[in-house]
C-alpha atoms as a PDB file:
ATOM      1  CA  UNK A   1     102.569  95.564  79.550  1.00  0.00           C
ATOM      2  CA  UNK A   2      99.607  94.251  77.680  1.00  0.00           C
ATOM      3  CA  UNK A   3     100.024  95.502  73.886  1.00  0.00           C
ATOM      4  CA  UNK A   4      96.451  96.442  72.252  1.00  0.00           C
ATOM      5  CA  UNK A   5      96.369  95.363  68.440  1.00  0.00           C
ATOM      6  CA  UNK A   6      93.837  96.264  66.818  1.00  0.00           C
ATOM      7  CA  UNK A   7      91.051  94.414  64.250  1.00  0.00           C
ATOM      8  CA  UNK A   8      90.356  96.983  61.439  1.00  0.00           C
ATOM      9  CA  UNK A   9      87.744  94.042  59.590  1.00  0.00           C
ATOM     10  CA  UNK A  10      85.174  96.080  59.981  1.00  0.00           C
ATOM     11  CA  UNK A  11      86.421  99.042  59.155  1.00  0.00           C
ATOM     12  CA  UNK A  12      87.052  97.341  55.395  1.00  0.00           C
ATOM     13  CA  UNK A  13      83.527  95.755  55.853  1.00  0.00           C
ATOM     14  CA  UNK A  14      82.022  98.911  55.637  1.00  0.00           C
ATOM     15  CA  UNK A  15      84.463 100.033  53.167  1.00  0.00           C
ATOM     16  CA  UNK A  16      83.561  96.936  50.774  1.00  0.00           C
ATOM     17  CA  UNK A  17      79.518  97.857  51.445  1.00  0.00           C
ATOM     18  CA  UNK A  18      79.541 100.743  48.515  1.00  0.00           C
ATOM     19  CA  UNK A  19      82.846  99.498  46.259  1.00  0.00           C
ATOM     20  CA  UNK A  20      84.683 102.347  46.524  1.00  0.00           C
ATOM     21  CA  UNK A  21      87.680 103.790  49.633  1.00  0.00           C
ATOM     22  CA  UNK A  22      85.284 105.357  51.997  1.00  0.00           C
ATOM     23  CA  UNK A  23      86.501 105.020  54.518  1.00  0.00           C
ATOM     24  CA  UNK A  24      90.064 104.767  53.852  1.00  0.00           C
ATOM     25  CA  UNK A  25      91.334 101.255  55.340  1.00  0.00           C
ATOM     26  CA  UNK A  26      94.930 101.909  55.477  1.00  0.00           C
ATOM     27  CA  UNK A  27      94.263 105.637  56.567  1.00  0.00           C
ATOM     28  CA  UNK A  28      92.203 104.441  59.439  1.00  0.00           C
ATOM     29  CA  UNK A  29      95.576 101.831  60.326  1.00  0.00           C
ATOM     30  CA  UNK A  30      97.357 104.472  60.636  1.00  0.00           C
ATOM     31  CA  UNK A  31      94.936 106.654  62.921  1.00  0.00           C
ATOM     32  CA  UNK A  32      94.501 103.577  65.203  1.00  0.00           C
ATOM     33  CA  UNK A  33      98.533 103.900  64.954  1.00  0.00           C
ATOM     34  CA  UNK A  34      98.763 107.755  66.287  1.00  0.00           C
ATOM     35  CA  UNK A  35      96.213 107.384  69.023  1.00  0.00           C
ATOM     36  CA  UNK A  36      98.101 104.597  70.620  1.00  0.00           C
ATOM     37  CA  UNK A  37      97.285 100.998  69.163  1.00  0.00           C
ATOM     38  CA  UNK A  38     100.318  99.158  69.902  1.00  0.00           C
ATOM     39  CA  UNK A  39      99.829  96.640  66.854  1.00  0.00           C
ATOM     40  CA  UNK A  40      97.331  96.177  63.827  1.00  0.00           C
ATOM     41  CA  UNK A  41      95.708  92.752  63.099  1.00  0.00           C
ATOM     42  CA  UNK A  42      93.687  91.817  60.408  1.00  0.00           C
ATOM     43  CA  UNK A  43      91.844  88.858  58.991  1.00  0.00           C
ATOM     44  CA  UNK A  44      91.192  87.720  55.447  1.00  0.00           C
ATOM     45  CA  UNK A  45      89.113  85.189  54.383  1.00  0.00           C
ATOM     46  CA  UNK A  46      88.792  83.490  51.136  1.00  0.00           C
ATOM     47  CA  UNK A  47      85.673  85.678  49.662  1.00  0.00           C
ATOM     48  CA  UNK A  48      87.632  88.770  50.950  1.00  0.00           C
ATOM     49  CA  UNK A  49      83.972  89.944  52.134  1.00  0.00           C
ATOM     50  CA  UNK A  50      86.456  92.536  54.290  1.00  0.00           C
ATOM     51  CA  UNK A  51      90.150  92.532  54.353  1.00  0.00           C
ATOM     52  CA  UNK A  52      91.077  92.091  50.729  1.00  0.00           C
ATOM     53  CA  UNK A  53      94.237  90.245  50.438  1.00  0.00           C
ATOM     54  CA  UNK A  54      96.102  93.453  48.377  1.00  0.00           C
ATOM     55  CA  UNK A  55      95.147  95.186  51.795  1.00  0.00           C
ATOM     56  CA  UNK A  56      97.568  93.193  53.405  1.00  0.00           C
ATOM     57  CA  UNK A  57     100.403  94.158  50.763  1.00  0.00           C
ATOM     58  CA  UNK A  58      99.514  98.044  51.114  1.00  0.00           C
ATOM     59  CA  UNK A  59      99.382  97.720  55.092  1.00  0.00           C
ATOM     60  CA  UNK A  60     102.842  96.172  55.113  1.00  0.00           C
ATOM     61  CA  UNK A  61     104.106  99.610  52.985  1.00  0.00           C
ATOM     62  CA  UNK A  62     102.984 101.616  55.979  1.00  0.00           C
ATOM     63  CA  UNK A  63     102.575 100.102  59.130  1.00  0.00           C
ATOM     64  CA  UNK A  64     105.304 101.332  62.072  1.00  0.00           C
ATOM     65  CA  UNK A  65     103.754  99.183  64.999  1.00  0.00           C
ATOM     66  CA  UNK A  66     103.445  94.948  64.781  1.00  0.00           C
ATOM     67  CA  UNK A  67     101.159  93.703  62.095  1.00  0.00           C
ATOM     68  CA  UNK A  68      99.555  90.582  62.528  1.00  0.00           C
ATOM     69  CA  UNK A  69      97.476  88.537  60.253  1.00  0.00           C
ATOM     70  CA  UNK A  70      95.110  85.709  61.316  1.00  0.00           C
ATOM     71  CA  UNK A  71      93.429  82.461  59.337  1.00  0.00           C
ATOM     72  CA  UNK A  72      93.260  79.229  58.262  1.00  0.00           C
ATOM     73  CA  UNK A  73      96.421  78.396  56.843  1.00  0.00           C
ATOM     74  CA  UNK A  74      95.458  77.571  53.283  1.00  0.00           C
ATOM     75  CA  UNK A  75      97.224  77.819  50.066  1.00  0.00           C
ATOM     76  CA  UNK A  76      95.958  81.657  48.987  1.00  0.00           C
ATOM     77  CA  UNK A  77      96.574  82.537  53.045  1.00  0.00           C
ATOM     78  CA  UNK A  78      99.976  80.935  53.254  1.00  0.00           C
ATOM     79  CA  UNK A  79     101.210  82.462  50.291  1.00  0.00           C
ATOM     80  CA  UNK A  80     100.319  85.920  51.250  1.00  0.00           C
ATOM     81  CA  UNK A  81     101.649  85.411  54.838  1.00  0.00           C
ATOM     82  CA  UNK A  82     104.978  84.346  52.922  1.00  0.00           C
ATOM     83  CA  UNK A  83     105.129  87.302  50.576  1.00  0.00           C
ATOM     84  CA  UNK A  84     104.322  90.112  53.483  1.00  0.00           C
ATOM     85  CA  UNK A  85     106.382  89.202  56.473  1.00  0.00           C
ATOM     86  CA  UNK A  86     103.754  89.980  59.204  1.00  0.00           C
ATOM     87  CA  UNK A  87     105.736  90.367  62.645  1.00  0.00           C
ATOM     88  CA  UNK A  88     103.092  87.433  63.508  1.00  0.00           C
ATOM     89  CA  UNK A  89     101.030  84.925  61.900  1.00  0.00           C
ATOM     90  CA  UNK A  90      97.718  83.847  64.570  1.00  0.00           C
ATOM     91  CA  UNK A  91      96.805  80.756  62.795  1.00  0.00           C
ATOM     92  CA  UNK A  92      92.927  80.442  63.165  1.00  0.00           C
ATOM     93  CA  UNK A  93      90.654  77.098  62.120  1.00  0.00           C
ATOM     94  CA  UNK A  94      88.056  78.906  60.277  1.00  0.00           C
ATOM     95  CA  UNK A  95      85.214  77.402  57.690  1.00  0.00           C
ATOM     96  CA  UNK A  96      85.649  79.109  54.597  1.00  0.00           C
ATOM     97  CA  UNK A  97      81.371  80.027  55.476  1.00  0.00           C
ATOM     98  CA  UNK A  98      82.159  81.059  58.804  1.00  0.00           C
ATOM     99  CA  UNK A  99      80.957  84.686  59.882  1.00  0.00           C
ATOM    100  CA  UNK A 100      83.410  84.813  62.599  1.00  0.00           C
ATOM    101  CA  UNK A 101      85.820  82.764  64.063  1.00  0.00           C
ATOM    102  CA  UNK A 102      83.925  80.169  66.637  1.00  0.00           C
ATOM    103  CA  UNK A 103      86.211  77.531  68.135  1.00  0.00           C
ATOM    104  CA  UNK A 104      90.458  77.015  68.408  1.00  0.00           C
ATOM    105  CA  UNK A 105      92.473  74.439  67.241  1.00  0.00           C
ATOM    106  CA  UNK A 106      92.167  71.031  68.038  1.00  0.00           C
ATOM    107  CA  UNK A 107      95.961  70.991  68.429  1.00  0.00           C
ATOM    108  CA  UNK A 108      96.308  67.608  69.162  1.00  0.00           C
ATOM    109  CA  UNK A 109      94.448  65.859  66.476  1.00  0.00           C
ATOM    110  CA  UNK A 110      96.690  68.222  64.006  1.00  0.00           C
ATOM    111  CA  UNK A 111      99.422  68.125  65.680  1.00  0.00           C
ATOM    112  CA  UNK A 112     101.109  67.069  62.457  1.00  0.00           C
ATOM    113  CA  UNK A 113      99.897  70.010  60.076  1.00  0.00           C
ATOM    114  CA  UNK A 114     100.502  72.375  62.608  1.00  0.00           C
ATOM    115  CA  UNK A 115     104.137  71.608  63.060  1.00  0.00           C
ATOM    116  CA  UNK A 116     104.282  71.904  59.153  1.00  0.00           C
ATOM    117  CA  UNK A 117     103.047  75.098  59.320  1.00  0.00           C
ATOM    118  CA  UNK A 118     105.241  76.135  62.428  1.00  0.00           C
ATOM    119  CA  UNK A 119     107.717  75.128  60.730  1.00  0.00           C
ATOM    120  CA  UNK A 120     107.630  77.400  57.660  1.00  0.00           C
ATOM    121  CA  UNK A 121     106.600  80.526  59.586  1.00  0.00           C
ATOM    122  CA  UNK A 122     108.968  80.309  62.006  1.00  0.00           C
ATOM    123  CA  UNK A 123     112.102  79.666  59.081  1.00  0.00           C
ATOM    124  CA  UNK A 124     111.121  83.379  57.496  1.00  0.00           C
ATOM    125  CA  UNK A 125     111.376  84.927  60.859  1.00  0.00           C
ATOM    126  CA  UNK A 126     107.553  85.322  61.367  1.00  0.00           C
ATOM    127  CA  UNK A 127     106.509  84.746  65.281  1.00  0.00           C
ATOM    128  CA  UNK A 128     103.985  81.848  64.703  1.00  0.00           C
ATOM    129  CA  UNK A 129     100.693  82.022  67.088  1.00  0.00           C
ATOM    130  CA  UNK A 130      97.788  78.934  67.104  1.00  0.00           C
ATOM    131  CA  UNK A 131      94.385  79.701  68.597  1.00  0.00           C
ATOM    132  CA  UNK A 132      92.951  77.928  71.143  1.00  0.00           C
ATOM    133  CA  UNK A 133      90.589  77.154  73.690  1.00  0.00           C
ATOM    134  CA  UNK A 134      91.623  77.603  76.945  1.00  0.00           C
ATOM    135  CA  UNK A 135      92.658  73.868  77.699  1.00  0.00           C
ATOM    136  CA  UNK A 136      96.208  72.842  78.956  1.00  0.00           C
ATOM    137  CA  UNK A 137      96.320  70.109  76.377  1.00  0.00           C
ATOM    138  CA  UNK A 138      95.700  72.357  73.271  1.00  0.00           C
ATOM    139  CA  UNK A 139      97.996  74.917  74.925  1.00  0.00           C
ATOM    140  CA  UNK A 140     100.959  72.070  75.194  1.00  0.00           C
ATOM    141  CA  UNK A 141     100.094  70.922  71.645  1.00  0.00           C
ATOM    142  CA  UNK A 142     100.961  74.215  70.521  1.00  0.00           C
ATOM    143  CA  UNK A 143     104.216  73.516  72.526  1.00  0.00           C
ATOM    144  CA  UNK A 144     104.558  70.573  70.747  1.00  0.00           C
ATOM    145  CA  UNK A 145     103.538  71.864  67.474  1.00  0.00           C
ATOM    146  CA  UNK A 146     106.215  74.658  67.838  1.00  0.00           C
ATOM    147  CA  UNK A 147     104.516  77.680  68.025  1.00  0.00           C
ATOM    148  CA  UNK A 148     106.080  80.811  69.801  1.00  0.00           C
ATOM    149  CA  UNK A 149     102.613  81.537  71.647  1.00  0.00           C
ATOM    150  CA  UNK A 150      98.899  80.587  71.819  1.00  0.00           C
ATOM    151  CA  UNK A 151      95.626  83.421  71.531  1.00  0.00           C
ATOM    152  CA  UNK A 152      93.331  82.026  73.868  1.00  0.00           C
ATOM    153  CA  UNK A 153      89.945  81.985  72.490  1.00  0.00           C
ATOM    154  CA  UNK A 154      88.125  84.091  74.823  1.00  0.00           C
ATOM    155  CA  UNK A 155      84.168  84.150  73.197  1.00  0.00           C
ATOM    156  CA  UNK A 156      83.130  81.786  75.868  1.00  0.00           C
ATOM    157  CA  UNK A 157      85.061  84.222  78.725  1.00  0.00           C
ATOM    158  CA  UNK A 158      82.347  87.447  77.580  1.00  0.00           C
ATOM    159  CA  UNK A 159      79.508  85.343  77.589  1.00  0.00           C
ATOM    160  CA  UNK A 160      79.636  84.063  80.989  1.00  0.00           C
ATOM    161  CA  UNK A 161      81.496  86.859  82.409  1.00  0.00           C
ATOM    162  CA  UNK A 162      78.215  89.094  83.259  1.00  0.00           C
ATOM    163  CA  UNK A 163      76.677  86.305  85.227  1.00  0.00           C
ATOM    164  CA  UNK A 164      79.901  84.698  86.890  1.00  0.00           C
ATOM    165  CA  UNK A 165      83.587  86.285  86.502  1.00  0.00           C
ATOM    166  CA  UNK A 166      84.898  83.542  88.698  1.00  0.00           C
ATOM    167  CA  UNK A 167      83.755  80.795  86.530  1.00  0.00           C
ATOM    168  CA  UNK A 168      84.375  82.381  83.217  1.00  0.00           C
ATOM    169  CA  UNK A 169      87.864  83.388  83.967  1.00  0.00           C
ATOM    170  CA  UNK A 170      89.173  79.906  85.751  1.00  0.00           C
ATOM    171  CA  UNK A 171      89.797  77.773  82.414  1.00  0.00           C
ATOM    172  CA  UNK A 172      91.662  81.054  80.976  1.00  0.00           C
ATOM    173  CA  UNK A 173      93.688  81.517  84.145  1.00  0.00           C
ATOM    174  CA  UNK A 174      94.821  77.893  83.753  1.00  0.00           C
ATOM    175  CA  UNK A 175      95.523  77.479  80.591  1.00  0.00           C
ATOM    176  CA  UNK A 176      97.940  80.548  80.483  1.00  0.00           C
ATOM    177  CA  UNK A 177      99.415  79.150  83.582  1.00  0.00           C
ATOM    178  CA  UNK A 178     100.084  76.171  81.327  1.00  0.00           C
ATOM    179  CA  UNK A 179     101.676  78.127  78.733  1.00  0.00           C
ATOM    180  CA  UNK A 180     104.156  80.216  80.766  1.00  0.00           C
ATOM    181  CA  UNK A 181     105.338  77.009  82.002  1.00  0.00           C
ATOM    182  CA  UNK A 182     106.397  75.991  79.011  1.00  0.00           C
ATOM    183  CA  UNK A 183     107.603  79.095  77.164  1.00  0.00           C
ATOM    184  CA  UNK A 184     104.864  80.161  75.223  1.00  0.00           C
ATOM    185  CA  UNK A 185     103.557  83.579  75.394  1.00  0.00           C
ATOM    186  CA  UNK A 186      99.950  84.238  75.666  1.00  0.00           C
ATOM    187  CA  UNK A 187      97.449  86.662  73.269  1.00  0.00           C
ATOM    188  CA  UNK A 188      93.603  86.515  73.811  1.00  0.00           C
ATOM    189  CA  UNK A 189      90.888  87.600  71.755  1.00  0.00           C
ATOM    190  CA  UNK A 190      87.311  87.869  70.490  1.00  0.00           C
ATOM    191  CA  UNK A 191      84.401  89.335  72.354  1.00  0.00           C
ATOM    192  CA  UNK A 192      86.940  91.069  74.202  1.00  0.00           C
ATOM    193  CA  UNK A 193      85.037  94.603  75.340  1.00  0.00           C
ATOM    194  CA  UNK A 194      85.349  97.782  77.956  1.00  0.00           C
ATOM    195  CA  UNK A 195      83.430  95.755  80.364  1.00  0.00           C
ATOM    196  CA  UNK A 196      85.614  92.562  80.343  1.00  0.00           C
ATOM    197  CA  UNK A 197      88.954  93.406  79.287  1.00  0.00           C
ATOM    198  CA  UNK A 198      90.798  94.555  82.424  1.00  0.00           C
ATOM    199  CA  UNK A 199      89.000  91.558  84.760  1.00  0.00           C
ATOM    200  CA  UNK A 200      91.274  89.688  82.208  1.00  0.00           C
ATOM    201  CA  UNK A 201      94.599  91.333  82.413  1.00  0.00           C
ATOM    202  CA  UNK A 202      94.337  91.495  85.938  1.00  0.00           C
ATOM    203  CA  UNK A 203      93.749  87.794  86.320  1.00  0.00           C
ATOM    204  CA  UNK A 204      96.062  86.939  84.003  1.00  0.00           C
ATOM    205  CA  UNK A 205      98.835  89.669  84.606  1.00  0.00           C
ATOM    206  CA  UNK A 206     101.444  88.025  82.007  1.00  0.00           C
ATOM    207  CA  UNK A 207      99.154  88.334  78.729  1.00  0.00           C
ATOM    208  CA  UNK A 208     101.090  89.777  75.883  1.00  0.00           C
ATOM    209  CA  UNK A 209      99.038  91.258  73.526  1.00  0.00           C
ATOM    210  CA  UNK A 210      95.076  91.055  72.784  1.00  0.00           C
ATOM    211  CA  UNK A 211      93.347  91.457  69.649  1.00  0.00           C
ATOM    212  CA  UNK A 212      90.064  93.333  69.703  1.00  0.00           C
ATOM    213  CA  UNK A 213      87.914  94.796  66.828  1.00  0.00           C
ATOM    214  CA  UNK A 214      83.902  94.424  66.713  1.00  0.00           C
ATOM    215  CA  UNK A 215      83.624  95.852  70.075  1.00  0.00           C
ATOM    216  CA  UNK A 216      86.046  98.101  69.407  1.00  0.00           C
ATOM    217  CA  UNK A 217      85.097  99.723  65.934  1.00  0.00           C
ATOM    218  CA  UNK A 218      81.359 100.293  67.742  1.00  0.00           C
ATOM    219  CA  UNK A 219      82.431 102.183  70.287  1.00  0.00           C
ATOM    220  CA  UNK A 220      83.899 104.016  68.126  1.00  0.00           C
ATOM    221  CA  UNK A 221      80.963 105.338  66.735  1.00  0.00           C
ATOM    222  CA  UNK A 222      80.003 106.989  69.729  1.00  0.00           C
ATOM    223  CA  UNK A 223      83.154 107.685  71.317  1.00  0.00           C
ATOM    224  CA  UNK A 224      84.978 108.504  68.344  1.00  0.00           C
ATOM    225  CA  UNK A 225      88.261 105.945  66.989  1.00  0.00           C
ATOM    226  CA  UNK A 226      91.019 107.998  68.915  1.00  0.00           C
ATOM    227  CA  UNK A 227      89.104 108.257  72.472  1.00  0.00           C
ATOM    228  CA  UNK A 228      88.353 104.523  72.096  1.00  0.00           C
ATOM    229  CA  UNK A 229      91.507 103.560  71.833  1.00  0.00           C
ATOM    230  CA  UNK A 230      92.752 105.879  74.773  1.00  0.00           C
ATOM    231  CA  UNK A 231      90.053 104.034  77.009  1.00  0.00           C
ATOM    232  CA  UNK A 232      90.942 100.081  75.859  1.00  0.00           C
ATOM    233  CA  UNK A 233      94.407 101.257  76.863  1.00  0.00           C
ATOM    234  CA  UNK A 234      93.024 102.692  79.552  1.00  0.00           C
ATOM    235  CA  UNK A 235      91.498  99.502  80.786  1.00  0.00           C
ATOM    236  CA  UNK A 236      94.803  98.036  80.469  1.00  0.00           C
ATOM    237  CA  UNK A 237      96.879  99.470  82.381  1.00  0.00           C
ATOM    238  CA  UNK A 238      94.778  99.957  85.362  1.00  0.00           C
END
Protein backbone atom coordinates (compact mmCIF):
# COMPACT_ATOMS: atom_id res chain seq x y z
CA UNK A 1 0.00 0.00 0.00
CA UNK A 2 0.92 3.48 -1.02
CA UNK A 3 1.66 5.49 2.38
CA UNK A 4 0.39 9.32 2.13
CA UNK A 5 2.92 11.72 4.01
CA UNK A 6 2.02 14.72 4.26
CA UNK A 7 3.75 18.49 3.50
CA UNK A 8 2.59 20.77 6.40
CA UNK A 9 4.98 23.96 4.66
CA UNK A 10 2.25 25.75 4.19
CA UNK A 11 0.54 25.29 7.00
CA UNK A 12 3.81 27.10 8.87
CA UNK A 13 3.76 29.59 5.88
CA UNK A 14 0.71 30.92 6.97
CA UNK A 15 1.66 30.52 10.47
CA UNK A 16 4.99 32.69 9.89
CA UNK A 17 2.57 35.47 7.86
CA UNK A 18 1.44 37.26 11.38
CA UNK A 19 4.56 36.04 13.90
CA UNK A 20 2.68 34.44 16.23
CA UNK A 21 1.12 30.17 16.52
CA UNK A 22 -2.02 30.61 14.58
CA UNK A 23 -2.42 28.10 13.37
CA UNK A 24 -0.73 25.70 15.51
CA UNK A 25 1.99 23.77 13.26
CA UNK A 26 2.58 20.85 15.38
CA UNK A 27 -1.23 20.72 16.36
CA UNK A 28 -2.17 20.58 12.75
CA UNK A 29 0.76 17.36 12.48
CA UNK A 30 -0.99 15.78 14.64
CA UNK A 31 -4.62 16.29 13.08
CA UNK A 32 -3.18 15.22 9.67
CA UNK A 33 -1.99 12.19 12.09
CA UNK A 34 -5.72 11.21 13.44
CA UNK A 35 -7.45 11.53 10.12
CA UNK A 36 -5.18 9.05 8.52
CA UNK A 37 -1.81 10.58 7.09
CA UNK A 38 0.43 7.72 7.16
CA UNK A 39 3.69 9.97 7.54
CA UNK A 40 4.56 13.80 7.99
CA UNK A 41 7.20 15.52 5.75
CA UNK A 42 8.47 18.76 5.97
CA UNK A 43 10.95 21.07 4.33
CA UNK A 44 13.22 23.76 5.71
CA UNK A 45 15.10 26.05 3.95
CA UNK A 46 17.83 28.29 4.99
CA UNK A 47 15.59 31.66 5.55
CA UNK A 48 13.10 29.34 7.40
CA UNK A 49 10.38 31.50 5.38
CA UNK A 50 8.11 28.23 6.66
CA UNK A 51 9.32 25.28 8.52
CA UNK A 52 11.57 26.77 11.15
CA UNK A 53 14.30 24.45 11.96
CA UNK A 54 13.13 24.26 16.04
CA UNK A 55 9.88 22.92 14.24
CA UNK A 56 11.65 20.01 13.34
CA UNK A 57 12.94 19.40 17.07
CA UNK A 58 9.24 19.90 18.51
CA UNK A 59 7.74 17.56 15.64
CA UNK A 60 10.18 14.81 16.57
CA UNK A 61 8.65 15.14 20.50
CA UNK A 62 5.30 14.19 19.05
CA UNK A 63 5.06 12.57 15.94
CA UNK A 64 3.67 8.61 16.08
CA UNK A 65 3.68 8.03 12.18
CA UNK A 66 7.21 8.39 9.84
CA UNK A 67 8.66 11.84 9.75
CA UNK A 68 10.55 12.82 6.93
CA UNK A 69 12.55 15.85 6.23
CA UNK A 70 13.67 17.06 2.76
CA UNK A 71 16.68 19.58 1.42
CA UNK A 72 19.79 20.37 0.27
CA UNK A 73 22.16 18.74 2.38
CA UNK A 74 24.08 21.69 3.78
CA UNK A 75 25.85 22.28 6.94
CA UNK A 76 22.69 23.95 9.10
CA UNK A 77 20.40 20.97 7.23
CA UNK A 78 22.78 18.16 7.97
CA UNK A 79 23.20 19.01 11.39
CA UNK A 80 19.59 19.14 12.20
CA UNK A 81 18.91 15.88 10.24
CA UNK A 82 21.74 14.43 12.64
CA UNK A 83 20.34 15.77 15.88
CA UNK A 84 16.45 14.63 15.09
CA UNK A 85 16.61 11.16 13.68
CA UNK A 86 13.89 11.55 10.95
CA UNK A 87 12.74 7.88 9.92
CA UNK A 88 13.94 9.42 6.38
CA UNK A 89 16.05 12.03 5.00
CA UNK A 90 14.68 12.99 0.95
CA UNK A 91 17.73 14.79 -0.05
CA UNK A 92 16.54 17.62 -2.47
CA UNK A 93 19.03 20.04 -4.78
CA UNK A 94 17.45 23.23 -3.92
CA UNK A 95 18.88 27.06 -4.51
CA UNK A 96 18.94 28.62 -1.31
CA UNK A 97 16.36 31.46 -3.60
CA UNK A 98 14.32 28.80 -4.82
CA UNK A 99 10.42 29.09 -4.16
CA UNK A 100 9.95 25.49 -4.61
CA UNK A 101 11.83 22.68 -5.46
CA UNK A 102 12.26 22.58 -9.55
CA UNK A 103 14.58 19.85 -10.80
CA UNK A 104 16.31 16.33 -9.07
CA UNK A 105 19.64 15.45 -8.67
CA UNK A 106 22.05 15.19 -11.22
CA UNK A 107 23.18 11.95 -9.54
CA UNK A 108 25.81 11.21 -11.70
CA UNK A 109 27.82 14.33 -11.84
CA UNK A 110 27.66 14.09 -7.77
CA UNK A 111 27.93 10.90 -7.51
CA UNK A 112 30.77 11.55 -5.10
CA UNK A 113 28.94 13.98 -2.54
CA UNK A 114 26.06 11.96 -2.61
CA UNK A 115 27.72 8.81 -1.45
CA UNK A 116 29.22 11.10 1.36
CA UNK A 117 26.06 11.98 2.37
CA UNK A 118 24.58 8.34 2.02
CA UNK A 119 26.99 7.43 3.86
CA UNK A 120 26.39 9.40 7.09
CA UNK A 121 22.59 9.04 7.00
CA UNK A 122 22.51 5.68 6.51
CA UNK A 123 25.37 5.01 9.70
CA UNK A 124 22.62 6.77 12.27
CA UNK A 125 19.95 4.51 11.03
CA UNK A 126 18.12 7.21 8.94
CA UNK A 127 16.56 5.62 5.51
CA UNK A 128 18.39 7.96 3.00
CA UNK A 129 16.11 9.09 -0.18
CA UNK A 130 17.72 11.36 -3.38
CA UNK A 131 15.29 13.13 -5.70
CA UNK A 132 15.19 12.69 -9.08
CA UNK A 133 13.95 12.98 -12.40
CA UNK A 134 12.50 10.16 -13.77
CA UNK A 135 15.65 8.87 -15.78
CA UNK A 136 17.15 5.29 -15.33
CA UNK A 137 20.59 6.78 -15.07
CA UNK A 138 19.85 9.19 -12.12
CA UNK A 139 17.76 6.37 -10.62
CA UNK A 140 21.01 3.86 -10.82
CA UNK A 141 23.22 6.72 -9.56
CA UNK A 142 21.24 6.74 -6.57
CA UNK A 143 22.05 2.93 -6.59
CA UNK A 144 25.40 3.75 -6.86
CA UNK A 145 25.39 6.57 -4.52
CA UNK A 146 23.79 4.24 -1.85
CA UNK A 147 20.62 5.48 -1.20
CA UNK A 148 17.75 3.17 0.16
CA UNK A 149 15.18 4.77 -2.45
CA UNK A 150 14.66 7.59 -5.00
CA UNK A 151 11.32 10.36 -4.95
CA UNK A 152 10.71 10.73 -8.44
CA UNK A 153 10.21 14.24 -9.30
CA UNK A 154 6.83 14.25 -10.63
CA UNK A 155 6.16 18.37 -11.57
CA UNK A 156 6.63 17.54 -15.15
CA UNK A 157 4.00 14.27 -14.71
CA UNK A 158 0.89 17.13 -13.59
CA UNK A 159 1.70 19.35 -16.21
CA UNK A 160 1.34 17.15 -19.08
CA UNK A 161 -0.99 14.83 -17.53
CA UNK A 162 -4.33 16.90 -18.56
CA UNK A 163 -3.36 16.89 -22.18
CA UNK A 164 -1.66 13.32 -22.49
CA UNK A 165 -1.59 10.66 -19.46
CA UNK A 166 0.19 8.26 -21.73
CA UNK A 167 3.05 10.49 -22.40
CA UNK A 168 3.36 12.04 -19.03
CA UNK A 169 3.36 8.83 -17.17
CA UNK A 170 5.94 6.69 -19.57
CA UNK A 171 9.38 8.24 -18.22
CA UNK A 172 7.88 7.67 -14.51
CA UNK A 173 6.80 4.12 -15.30
CA UNK A 174 10.38 3.46 -16.44
CA UNK A 175 12.33 4.84 -14.22
CA UNK A 176 10.61 3.02 -11.23
CA UNK A 177 10.93 -0.06 -13.27
CA UNK A 178 14.63 0.79 -13.07
CA UNK A 179 14.65 1.14 -9.47
CA UNK A 180 12.85 -2.06 -8.38
CA UNK A 181 15.39 -3.76 -10.34
CA UNK A 182 17.89 -2.76 -8.38
CA UNK A 183 16.50 -2.57 -4.85
CA UNK A 184 15.53 0.79 -4.40
CA UNK A 185 12.16 1.73 -3.31
CA UNK A 186 10.29 4.41 -5.00
CA UNK A 187 8.46 7.86 -3.38
CA UNK A 188 7.07 10.56 -5.80
CA UNK A 189 6.14 13.97 -5.26
CA UNK A 190 5.27 17.57 -6.12
CA UNK A 191 2.27 18.73 -8.05
CA UNK A 192 0.86 15.60 -7.01
CA UNK A 193 -3.23 16.41 -6.81
CA UNK A 194 -6.92 14.57 -6.63
CA UNK A 195 -6.91 14.59 -10.31
CA UNK A 196 -3.50 12.87 -10.92
CA UNK A 197 -2.63 10.89 -8.04
CA UNK A 198 -4.33 7.51 -8.52
CA UNK A 199 -3.44 7.48 -12.63
CA UNK A 200 -0.01 7.25 -10.80
CA UNK A 201 -0.36 4.51 -8.32
CA UNK A 202 -2.12 2.55 -10.68
CA UNK A 203 0.62 2.76 -13.27
CA UNK A 204 3.11 2.36 -11.01
CA UNK A 205 1.49 -0.19 -8.49
CA UNK A 206 4.87 -0.65 -6.33
CA UNK A 207 5.27 3.17 -5.18
CA UNK A 208 5.94 3.40 -1.52
CA UNK A 209 5.04 6.47 -0.21
CA UNK A 210 4.21 10.05 -1.88
CA UNK A 211 4.65 13.34 -0.49
CA UNK A 212 1.96 15.91 -1.19
CA UNK A 213 1.27 19.38 0.39
CA UNK A 214 0.29 22.61 -1.81
CA UNK A 215 -2.46 20.77 -3.38
CA UNK A 216 -3.24 19.28 -0.46
CA UNK A 217 -3.41 22.17 2.22
CA UNK A 218 -5.92 24.01 -0.58
CA UNK A 219 -8.25 21.60 -0.67
CA UNK A 220 -8.35 21.78 2.51
CA UNK A 221 -9.84 24.96 2.64
CA UNK A 222 -12.84 23.88 1.07
CA UNK A 223 -13.06 20.42 2.03
CA UNK A 224 -11.84 20.81 5.38
CA UNK A 225 -8.02 19.05 6.57
CA UNK A 226 -9.65 15.70 7.85
CA UNK A 227 -12.05 15.02 4.66
CA UNK A 228 -9.01 15.83 2.47
CA UNK A 229 -7.04 13.50 3.75
CA UNK A 230 -9.84 10.72 3.72
CA UNK A 231 -10.17 11.47 -0.15
CA UNK A 232 -6.06 11.46 -1.10
CA UNK A 233 -6.32 8.11 0.67
CA UNK A 234 -9.15 7.55 -1.03
CA UNK A 235 -7.53 7.99 -4.37
CA UNK A 236 -5.06 5.57 -3.26
CA UNK A 237 -6.40 2.76 -2.66
CA UNK A 238 -8.80 2.59 -5.45
Amino acid sequence: MTRLSVNINKIATIRNARGGNNPDLIKAALDCERFGAEGITIHPRPDERHIRYQDAYDLKKVLTTEFNIEGNPEGKFITLVENVKPHQVTLVPDAIDAITSNAGWDTVKHQSFLKEMCDNFKKQGIRVSIFVDPHASYVEGAAKAGADRVELYTEPYATTFHTDKAAAIKDYIEAARVAKSIGLGVNAGHDLDLFNLNYLKNQIPDLDEVSIGHALICDALYYGLENTIQLYLRELKK
